[in-house]
N, C-alpha and C. Protein backbone atom coordinates (compact mmCIF):
# COMPACT_ATOMS: atom_id res chain seq x y z
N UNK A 1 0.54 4.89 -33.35
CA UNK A 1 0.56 5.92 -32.33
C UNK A 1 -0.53 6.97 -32.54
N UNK A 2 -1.18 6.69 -33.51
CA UNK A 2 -2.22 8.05 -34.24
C UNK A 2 -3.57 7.80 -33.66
N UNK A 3 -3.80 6.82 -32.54
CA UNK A 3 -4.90 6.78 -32.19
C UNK A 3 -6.13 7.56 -30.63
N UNK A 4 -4.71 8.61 -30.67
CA UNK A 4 -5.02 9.78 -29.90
C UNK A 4 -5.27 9.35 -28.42
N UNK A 5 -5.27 8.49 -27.95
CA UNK A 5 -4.96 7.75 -26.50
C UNK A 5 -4.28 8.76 -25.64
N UNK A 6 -4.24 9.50 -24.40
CA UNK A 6 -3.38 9.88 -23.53
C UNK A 6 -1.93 8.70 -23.53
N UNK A 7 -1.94 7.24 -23.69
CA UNK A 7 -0.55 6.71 -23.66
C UNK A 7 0.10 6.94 -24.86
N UNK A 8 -0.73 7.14 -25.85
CA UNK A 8 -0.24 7.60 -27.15
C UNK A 8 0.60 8.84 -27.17
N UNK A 9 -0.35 9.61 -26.57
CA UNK A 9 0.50 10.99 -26.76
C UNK A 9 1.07 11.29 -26.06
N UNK A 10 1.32 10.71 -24.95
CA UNK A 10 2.37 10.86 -23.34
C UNK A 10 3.30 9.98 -23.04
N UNK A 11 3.65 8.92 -24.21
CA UNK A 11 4.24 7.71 -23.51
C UNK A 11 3.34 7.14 -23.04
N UNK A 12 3.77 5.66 -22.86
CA UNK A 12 3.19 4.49 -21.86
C UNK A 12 2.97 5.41 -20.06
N UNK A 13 1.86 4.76 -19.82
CA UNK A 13 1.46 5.42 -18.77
C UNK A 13 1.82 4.11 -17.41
N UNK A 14 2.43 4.66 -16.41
CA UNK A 14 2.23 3.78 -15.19
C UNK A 14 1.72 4.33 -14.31
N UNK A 15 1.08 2.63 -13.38
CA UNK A 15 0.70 3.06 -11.89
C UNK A 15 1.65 3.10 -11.05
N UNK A 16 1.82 4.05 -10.17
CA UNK A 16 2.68 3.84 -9.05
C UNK A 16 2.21 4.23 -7.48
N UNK A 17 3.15 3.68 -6.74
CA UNK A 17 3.18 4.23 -5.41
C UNK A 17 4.41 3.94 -4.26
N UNK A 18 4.45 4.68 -4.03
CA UNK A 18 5.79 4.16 -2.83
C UNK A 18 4.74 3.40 -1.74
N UNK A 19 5.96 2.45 -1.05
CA UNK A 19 5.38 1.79 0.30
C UNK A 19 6.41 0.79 0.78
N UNK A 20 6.26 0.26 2.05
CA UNK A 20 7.18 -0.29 2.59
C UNK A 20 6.69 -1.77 2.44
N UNK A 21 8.18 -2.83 2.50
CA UNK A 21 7.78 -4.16 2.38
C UNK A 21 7.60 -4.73 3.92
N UNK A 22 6.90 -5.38 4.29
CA UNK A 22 6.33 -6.41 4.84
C UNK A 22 7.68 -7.46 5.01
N UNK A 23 8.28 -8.18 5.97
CA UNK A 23 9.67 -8.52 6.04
C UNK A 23 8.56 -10.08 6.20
N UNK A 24 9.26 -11.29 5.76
CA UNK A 24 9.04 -12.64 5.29
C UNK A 24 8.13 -13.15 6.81
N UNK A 25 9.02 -12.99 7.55
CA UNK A 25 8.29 -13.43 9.17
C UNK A 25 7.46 -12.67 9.45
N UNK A 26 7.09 -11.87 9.31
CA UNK A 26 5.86 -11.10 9.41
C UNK A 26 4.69 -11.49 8.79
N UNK A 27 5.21 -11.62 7.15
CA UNK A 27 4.37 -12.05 6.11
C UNK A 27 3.36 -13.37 6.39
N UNK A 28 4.37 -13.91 6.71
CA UNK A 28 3.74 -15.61 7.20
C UNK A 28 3.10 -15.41 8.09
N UNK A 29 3.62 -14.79 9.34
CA UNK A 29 2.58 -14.67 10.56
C UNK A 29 1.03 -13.75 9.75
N UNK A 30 0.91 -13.01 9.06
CA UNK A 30 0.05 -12.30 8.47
C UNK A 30 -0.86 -13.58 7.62
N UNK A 31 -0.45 -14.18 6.95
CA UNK A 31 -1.03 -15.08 6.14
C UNK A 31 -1.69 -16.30 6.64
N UNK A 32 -0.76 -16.85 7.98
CA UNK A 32 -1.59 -17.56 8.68
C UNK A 32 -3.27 -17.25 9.35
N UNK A 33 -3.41 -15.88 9.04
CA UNK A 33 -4.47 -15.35 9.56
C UNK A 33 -5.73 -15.14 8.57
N UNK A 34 -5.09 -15.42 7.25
CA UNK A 34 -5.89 -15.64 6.03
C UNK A 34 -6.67 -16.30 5.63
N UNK A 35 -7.63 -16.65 6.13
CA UNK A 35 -8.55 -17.44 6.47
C UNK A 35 -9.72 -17.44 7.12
N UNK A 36 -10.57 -18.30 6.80
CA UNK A 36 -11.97 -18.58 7.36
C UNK A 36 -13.17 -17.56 7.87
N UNK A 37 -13.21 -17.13 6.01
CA UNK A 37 -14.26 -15.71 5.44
C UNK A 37 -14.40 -15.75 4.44
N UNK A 38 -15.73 -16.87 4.07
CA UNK A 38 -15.99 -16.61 2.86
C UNK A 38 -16.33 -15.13 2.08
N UNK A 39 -15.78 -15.37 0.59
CA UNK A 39 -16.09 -14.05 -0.12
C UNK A 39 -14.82 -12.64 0.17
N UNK A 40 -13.93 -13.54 0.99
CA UNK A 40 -12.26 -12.50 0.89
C UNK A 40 -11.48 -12.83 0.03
N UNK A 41 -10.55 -12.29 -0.62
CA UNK A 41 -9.91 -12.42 -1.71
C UNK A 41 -8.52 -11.98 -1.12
N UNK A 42 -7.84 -12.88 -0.52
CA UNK A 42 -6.75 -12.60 0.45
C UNK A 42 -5.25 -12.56 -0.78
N UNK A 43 -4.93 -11.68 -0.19
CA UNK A 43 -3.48 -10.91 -0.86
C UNK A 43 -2.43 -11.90 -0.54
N UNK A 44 -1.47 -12.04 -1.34
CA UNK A 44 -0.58 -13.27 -1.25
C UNK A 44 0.85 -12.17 -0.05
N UNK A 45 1.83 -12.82 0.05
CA UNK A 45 2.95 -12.70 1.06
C UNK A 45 3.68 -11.09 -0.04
N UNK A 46 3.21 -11.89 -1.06
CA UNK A 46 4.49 -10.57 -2.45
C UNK A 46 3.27 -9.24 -2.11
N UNK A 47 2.34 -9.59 -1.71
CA UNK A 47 1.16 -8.61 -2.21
C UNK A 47 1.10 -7.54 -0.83
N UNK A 48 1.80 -8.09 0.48
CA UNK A 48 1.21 -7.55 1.45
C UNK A 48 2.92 -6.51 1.71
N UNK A 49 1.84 -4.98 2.01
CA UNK A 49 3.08 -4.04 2.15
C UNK A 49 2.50 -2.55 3.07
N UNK A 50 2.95 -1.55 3.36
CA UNK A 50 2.43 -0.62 3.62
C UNK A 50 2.98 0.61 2.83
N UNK A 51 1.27 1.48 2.26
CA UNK A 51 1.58 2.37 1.17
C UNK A 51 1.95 3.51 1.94
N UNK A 52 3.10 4.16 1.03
CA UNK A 52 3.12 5.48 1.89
C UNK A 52 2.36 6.51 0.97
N UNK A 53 2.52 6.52 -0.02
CA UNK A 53 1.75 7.25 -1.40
C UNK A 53 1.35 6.64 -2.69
N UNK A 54 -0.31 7.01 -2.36
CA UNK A 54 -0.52 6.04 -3.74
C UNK A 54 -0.11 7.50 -5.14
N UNK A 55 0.36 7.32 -6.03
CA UNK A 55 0.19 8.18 -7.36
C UNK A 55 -0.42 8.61 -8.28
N UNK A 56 -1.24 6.97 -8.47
CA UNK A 56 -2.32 6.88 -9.85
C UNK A 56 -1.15 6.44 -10.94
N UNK A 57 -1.59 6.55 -12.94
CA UNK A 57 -1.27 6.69 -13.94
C UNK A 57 -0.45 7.43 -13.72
N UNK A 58 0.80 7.96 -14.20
CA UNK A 58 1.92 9.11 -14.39
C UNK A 58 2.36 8.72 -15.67
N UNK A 59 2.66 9.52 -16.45
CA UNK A 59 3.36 9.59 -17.59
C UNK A 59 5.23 8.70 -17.46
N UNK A 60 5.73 8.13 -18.57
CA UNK A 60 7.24 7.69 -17.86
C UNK A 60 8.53 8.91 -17.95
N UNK A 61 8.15 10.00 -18.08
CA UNK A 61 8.47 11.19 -18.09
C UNK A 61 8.51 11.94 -16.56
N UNK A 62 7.04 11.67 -16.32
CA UNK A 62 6.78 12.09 -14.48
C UNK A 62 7.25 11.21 -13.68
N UNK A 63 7.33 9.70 -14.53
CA UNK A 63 7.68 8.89 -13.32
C UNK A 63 8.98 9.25 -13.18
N UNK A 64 10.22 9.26 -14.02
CA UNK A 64 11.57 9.43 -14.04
C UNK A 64 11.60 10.91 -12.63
N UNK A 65 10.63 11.54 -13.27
CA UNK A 65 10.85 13.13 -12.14
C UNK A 65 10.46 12.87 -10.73
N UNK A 66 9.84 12.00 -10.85
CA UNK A 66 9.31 11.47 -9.54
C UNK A 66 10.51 11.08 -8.53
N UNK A 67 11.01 9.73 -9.20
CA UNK A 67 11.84 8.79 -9.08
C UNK A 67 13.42 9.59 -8.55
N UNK A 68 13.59 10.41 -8.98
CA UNK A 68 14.33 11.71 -8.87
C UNK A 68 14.23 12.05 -7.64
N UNK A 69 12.70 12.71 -7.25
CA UNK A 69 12.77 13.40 -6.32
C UNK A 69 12.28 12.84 -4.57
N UNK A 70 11.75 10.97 -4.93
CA UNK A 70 11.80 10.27 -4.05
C UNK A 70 12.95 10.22 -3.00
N UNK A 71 14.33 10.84 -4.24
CA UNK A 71 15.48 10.23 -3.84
C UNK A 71 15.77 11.80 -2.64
N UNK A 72 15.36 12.24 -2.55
CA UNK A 72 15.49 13.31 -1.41
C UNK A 72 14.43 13.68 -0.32
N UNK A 73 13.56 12.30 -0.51
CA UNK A 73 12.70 12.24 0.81
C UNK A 73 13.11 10.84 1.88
N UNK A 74 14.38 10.34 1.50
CA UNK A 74 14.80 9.06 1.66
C UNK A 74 16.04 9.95 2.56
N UNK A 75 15.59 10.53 3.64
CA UNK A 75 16.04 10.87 4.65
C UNK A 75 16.03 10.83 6.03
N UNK A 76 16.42 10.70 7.00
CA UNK A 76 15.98 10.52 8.77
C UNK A 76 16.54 9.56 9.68
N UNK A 77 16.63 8.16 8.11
CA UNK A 77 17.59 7.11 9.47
C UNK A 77 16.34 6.35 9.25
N UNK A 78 16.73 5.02 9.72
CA UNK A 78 15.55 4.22 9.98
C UNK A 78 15.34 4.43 11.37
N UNK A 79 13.92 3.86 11.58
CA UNK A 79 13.13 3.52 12.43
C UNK A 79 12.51 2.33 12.05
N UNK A 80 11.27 2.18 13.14
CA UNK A 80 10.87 0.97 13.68
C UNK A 80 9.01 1.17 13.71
N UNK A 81 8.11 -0.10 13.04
CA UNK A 81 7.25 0.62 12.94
C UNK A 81 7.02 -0.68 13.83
N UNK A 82 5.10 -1.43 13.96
CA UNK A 82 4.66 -2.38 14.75
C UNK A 82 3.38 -2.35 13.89
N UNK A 83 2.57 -3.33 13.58
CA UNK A 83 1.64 -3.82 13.32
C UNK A 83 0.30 -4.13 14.60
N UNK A 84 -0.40 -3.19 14.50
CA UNK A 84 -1.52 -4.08 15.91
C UNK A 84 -3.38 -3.93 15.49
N UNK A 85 -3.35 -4.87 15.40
CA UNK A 85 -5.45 -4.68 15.45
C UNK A 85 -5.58 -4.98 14.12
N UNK A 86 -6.95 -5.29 13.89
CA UNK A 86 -7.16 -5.81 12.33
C UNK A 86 -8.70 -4.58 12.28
N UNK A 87 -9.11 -4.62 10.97
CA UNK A 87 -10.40 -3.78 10.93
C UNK A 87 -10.78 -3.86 9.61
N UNK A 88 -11.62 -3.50 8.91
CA UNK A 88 -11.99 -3.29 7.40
C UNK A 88 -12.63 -1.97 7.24
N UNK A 89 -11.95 -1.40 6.04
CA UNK A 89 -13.09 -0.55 5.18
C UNK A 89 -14.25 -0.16 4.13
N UNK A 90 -14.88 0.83 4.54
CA UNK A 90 -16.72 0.61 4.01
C UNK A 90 -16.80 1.43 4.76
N UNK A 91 -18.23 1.00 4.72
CA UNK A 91 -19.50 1.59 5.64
C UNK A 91 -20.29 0.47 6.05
N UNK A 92 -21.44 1.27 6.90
CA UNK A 92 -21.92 -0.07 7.72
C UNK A 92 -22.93 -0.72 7.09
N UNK A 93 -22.98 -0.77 5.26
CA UNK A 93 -24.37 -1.47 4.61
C UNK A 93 -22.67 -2.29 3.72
N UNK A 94 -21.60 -2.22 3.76
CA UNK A 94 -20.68 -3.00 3.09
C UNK A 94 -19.39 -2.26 3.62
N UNK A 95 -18.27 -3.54 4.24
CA UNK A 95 -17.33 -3.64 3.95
C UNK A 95 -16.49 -4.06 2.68
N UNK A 96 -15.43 -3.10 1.90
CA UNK A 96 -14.62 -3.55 1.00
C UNK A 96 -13.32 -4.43 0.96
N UNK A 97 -12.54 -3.87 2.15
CA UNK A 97 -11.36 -4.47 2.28
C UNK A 97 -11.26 -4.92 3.80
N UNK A 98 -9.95 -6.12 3.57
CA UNK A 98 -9.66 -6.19 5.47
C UNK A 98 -8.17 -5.80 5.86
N UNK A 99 -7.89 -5.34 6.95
CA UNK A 99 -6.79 -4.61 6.74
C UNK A 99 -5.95 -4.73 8.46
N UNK A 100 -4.79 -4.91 7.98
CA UNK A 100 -3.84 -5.07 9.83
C UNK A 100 -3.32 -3.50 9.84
N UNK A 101 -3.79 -3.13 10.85
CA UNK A 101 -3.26 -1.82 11.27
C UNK A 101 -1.80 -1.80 11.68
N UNK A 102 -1.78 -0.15 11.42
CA UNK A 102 0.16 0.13 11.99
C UNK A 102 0.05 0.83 13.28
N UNK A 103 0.62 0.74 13.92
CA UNK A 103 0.50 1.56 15.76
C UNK A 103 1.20 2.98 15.01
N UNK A 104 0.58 3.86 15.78
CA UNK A 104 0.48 5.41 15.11
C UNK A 104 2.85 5.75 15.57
N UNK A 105 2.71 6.20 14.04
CA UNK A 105 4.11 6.14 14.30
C UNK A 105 4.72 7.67 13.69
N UNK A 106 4.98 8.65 14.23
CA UNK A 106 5.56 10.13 13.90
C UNK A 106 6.07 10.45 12.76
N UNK A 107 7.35 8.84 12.88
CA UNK A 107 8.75 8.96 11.75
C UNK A 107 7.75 8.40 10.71
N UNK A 108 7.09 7.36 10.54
CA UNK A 108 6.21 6.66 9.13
C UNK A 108 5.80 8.01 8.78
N UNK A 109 4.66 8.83 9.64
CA UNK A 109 3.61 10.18 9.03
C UNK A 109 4.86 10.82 7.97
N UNK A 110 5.65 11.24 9.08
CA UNK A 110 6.58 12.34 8.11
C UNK A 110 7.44 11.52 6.73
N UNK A 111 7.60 10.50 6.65
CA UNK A 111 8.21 9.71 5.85
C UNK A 111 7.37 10.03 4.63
N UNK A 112 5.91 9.42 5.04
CA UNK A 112 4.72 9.50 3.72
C UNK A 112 4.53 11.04 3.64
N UNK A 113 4.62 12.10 3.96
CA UNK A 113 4.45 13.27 3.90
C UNK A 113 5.82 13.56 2.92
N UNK A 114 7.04 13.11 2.84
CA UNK A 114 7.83 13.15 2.21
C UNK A 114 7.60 13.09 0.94
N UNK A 115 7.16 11.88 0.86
CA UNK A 115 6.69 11.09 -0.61
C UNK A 115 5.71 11.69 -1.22
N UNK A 116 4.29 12.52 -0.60
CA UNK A 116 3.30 13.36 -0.93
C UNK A 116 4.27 14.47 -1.68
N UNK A 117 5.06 14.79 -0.67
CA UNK A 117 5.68 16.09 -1.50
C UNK A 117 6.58 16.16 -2.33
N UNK A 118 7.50 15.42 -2.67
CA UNK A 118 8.31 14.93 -3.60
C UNK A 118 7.11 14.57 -4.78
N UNK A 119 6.23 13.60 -5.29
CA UNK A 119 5.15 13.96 -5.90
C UNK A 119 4.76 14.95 -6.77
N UNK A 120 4.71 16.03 -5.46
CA UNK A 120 3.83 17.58 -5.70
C UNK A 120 5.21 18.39 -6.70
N UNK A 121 5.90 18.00 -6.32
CA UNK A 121 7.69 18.69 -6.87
C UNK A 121 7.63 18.35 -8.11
N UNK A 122 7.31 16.94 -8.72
CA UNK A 122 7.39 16.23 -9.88
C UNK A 122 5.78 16.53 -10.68
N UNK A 123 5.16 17.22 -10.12
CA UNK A 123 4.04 17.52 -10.74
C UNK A 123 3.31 16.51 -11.07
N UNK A 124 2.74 15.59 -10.37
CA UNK A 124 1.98 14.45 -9.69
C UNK A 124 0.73 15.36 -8.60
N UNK A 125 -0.52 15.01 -9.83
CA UNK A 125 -1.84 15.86 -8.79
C UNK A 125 -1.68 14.57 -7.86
N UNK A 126 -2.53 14.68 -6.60
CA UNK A 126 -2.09 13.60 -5.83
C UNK A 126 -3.77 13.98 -4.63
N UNK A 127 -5.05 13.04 -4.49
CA UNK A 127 -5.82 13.39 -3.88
C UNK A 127 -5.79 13.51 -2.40
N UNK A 128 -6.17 14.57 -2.47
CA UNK A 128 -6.14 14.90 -0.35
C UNK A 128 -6.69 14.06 0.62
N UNK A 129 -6.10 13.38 0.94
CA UNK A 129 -6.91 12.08 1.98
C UNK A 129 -5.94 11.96 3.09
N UNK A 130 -6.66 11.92 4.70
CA UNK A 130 -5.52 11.53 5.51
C UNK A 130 -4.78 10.43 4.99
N UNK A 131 -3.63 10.19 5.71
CA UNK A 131 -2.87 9.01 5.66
C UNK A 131 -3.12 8.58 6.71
N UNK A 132 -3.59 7.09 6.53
CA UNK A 132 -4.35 5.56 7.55
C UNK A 132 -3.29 4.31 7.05
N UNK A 133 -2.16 4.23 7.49
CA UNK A 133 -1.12 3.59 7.61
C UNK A 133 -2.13 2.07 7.92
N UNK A 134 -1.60 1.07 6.88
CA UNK A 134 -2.24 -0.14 6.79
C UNK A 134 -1.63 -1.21 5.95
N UNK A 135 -2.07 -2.59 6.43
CA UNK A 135 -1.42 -3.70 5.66
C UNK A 135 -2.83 -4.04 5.29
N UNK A 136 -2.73 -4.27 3.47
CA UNK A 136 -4.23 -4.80 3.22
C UNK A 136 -4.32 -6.41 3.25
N UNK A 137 -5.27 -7.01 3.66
CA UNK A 137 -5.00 -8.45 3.99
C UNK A 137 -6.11 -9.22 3.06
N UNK A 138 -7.13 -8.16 2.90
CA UNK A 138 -8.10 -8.77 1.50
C UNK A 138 -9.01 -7.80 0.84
N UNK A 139 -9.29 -7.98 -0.24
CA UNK A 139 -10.40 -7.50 -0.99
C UNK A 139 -12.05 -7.96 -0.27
N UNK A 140 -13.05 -7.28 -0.26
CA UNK A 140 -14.04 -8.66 0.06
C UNK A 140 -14.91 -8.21 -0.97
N UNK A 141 -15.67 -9.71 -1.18
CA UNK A 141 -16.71 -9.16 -2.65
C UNK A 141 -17.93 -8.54 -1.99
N UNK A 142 -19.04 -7.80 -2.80
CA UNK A 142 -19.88 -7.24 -2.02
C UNK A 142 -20.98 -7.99 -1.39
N UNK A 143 -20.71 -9.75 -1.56
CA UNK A 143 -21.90 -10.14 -1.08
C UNK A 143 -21.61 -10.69 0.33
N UNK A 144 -20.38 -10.98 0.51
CA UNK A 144 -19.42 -10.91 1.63
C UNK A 144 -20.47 -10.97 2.66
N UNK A 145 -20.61 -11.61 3.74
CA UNK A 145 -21.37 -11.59 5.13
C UNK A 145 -21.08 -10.71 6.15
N UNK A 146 -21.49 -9.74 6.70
CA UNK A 146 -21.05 -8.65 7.28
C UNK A 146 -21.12 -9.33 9.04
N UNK A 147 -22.22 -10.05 9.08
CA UNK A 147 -21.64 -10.78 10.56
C UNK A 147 -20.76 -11.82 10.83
N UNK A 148 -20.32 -12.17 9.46
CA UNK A 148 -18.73 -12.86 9.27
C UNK A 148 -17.32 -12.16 9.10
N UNK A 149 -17.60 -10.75 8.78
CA UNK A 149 -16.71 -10.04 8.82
C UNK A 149 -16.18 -9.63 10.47
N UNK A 150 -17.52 -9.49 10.63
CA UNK A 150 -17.23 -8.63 11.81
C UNK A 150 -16.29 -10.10 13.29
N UNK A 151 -17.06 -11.21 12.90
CA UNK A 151 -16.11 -12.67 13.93
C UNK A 151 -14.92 -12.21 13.09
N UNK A 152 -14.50 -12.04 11.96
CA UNK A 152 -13.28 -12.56 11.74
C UNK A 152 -12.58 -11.65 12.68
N UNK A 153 -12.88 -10.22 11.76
CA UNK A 153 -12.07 -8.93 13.11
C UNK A 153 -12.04 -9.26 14.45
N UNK A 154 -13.05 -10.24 15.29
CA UNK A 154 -12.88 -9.84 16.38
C UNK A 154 -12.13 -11.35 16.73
N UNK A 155 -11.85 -12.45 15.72
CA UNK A 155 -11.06 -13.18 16.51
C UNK A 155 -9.67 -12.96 15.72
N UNK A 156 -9.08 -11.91 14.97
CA UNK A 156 -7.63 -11.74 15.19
C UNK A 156 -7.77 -9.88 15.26
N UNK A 157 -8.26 -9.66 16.16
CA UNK A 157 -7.68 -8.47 16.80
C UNK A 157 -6.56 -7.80 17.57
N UNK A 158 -6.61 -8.99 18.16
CA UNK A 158 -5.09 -8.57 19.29
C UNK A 158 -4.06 -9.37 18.05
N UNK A 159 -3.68 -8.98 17.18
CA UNK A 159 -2.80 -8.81 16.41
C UNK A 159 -1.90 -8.11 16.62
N UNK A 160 -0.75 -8.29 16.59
CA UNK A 160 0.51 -7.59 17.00
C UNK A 160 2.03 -7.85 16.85
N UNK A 161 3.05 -7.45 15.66
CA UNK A 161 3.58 -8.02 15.43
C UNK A 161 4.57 -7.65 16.14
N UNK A 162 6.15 -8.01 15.79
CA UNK A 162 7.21 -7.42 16.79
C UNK A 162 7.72 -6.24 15.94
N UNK A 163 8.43 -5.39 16.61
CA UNK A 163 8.67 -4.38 15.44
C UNK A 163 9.47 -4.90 14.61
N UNK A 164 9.09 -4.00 13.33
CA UNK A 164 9.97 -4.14 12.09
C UNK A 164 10.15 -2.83 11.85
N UNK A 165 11.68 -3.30 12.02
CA UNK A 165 12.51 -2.30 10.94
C UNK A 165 12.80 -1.49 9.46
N UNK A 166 12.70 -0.19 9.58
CA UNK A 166 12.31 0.60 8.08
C UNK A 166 13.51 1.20 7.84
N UNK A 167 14.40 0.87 6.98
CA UNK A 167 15.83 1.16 6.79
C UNK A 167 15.34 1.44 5.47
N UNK A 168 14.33 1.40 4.29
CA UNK A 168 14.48 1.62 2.93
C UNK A 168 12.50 1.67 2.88
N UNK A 169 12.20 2.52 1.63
CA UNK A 169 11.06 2.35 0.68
C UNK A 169 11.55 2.20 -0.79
N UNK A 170 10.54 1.66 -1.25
CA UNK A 170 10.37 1.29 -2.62
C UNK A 170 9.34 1.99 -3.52
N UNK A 171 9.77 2.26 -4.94
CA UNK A 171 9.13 2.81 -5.45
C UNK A 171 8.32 1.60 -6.62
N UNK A 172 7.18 1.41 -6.47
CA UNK A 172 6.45 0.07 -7.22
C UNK A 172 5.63 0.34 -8.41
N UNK A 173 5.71 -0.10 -9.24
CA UNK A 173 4.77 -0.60 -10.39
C UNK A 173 3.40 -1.12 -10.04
N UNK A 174 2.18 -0.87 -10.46
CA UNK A 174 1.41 -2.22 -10.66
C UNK A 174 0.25 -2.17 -11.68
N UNK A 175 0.27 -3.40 -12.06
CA UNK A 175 -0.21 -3.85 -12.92
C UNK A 175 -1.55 -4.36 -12.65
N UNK A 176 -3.03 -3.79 -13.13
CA UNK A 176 -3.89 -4.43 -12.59
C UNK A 176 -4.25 -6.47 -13.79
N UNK A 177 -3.95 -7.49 -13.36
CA UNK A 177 -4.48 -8.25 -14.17
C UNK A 177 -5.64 -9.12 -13.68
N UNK A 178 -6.07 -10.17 -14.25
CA UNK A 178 -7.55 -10.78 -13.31
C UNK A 178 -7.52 -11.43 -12.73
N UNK A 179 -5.96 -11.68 -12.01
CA UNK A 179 -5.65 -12.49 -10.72
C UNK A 179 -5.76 -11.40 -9.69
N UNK A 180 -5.47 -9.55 -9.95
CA UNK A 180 -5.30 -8.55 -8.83
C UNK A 180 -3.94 -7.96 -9.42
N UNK A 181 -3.83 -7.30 -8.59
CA UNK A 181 -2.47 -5.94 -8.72
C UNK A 181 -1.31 -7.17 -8.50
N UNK A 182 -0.10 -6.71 -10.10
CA UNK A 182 1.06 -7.64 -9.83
C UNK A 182 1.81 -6.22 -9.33
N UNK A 183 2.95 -6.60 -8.53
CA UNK A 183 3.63 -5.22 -8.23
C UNK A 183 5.22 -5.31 -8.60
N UNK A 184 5.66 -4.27 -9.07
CA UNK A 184 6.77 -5.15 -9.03
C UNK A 184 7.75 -3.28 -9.09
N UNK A 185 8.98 -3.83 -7.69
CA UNK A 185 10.01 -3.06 -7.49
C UNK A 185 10.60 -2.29 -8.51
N UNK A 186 10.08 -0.76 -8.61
CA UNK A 186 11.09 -0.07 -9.72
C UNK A 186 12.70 0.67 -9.25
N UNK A 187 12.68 0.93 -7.89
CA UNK A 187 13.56 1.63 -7.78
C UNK A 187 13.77 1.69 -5.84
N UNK A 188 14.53 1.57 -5.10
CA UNK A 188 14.38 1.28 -3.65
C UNK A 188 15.57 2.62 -3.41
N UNK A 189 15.13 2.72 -2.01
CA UNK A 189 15.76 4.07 -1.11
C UNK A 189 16.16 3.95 0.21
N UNK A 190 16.97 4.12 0.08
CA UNK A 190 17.79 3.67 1.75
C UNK A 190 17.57 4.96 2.62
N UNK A 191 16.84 4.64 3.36
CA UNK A 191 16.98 5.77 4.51
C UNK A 191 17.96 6.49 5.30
């Protein structure tokens, strides 16, 4: 333990983030779309979700306080979100990721605004970035073809799933290894 490490002296450190799961029929309809782009690194069915707050590293001290105070943003009732349009992020000399959009939804904003602040309660710095509600569908490497990106977006655009229902979030683990982020369920919240 004497080797002065922040996990050393803080406990084991995790990544976390809350986000919602992706329901099986969805998943599949999502995955069928996984395809035909070279240089994407497409996210498996376990992999595909929507974040409401990413965290970073937390101490298992912050996470417990966290975990705590998740449990009083797990309020409102469910609702109903929808999936529509596909797009990637970058800029216009590289796209990084490809991603299925969420149709702009009130109850999701305030949900993830929940989770931001519950966070801030548990003393979790947490960086200021809008929230862009998204399903990530791939990584792309940087040599990736940008006028192949751009056919793929435009032949599954009208993407659109049926709504799905948000009765619970999850609070997740992940693990980066050299297959990608394993994730795995620490703690779930019923709305």
């Amino acid at each position: 333990m004497g080797d002065g490490s922040a996990a050393a002296t803080n406990g084991r450190m995790i990544r976390l983030f809350t986000a919602l799961s992706i329901p099986w029929d969805v998943a599949e309809t999502l995955k069928r779309r996984q395809s035909g782009l070279p240089g994407a690194k497409w996210r498996s069915e376990e992999q595909l979700h929507v974040t409401l707050a990413f965290y970073g590293e937390v101490s298992e001290r912050t996470a417990d306080d966290l975990a705590a105070e998740l449990g009083r943003a797990a309020t409102g009732g469910a609702f109903e979100i929808e999936l529509a349009g596909v797009g990637a992020f970058g800029d216009a000399h590289r796209s990084h990721t490809l991603w299925a959009g969420v149709q702009p939804s009130e109850r999701l904003n305030v949900l993830a605004g929940r989770c931001r602040t519950a966070a801030e309660r548990a003393g979790v710095v947490m960086e200021r970035r809008d929230y862009r509600p998204h399903v990530t569908l791939a990584y792309l490497k940087p040599q990736t073809n940008p006028d192949r990106i751009g056919a793929w977006i435009t032949g599954h655009n009208l993407l659109h799933s049926p709504p799905i229902r948000v009765d619970r979030f999850g609070l997740y683990s992940s693990v980066l290894t050299s297959d990608g982020s394993q994730y795995q369920l620490e703690r779930e919240y019923l709305l």
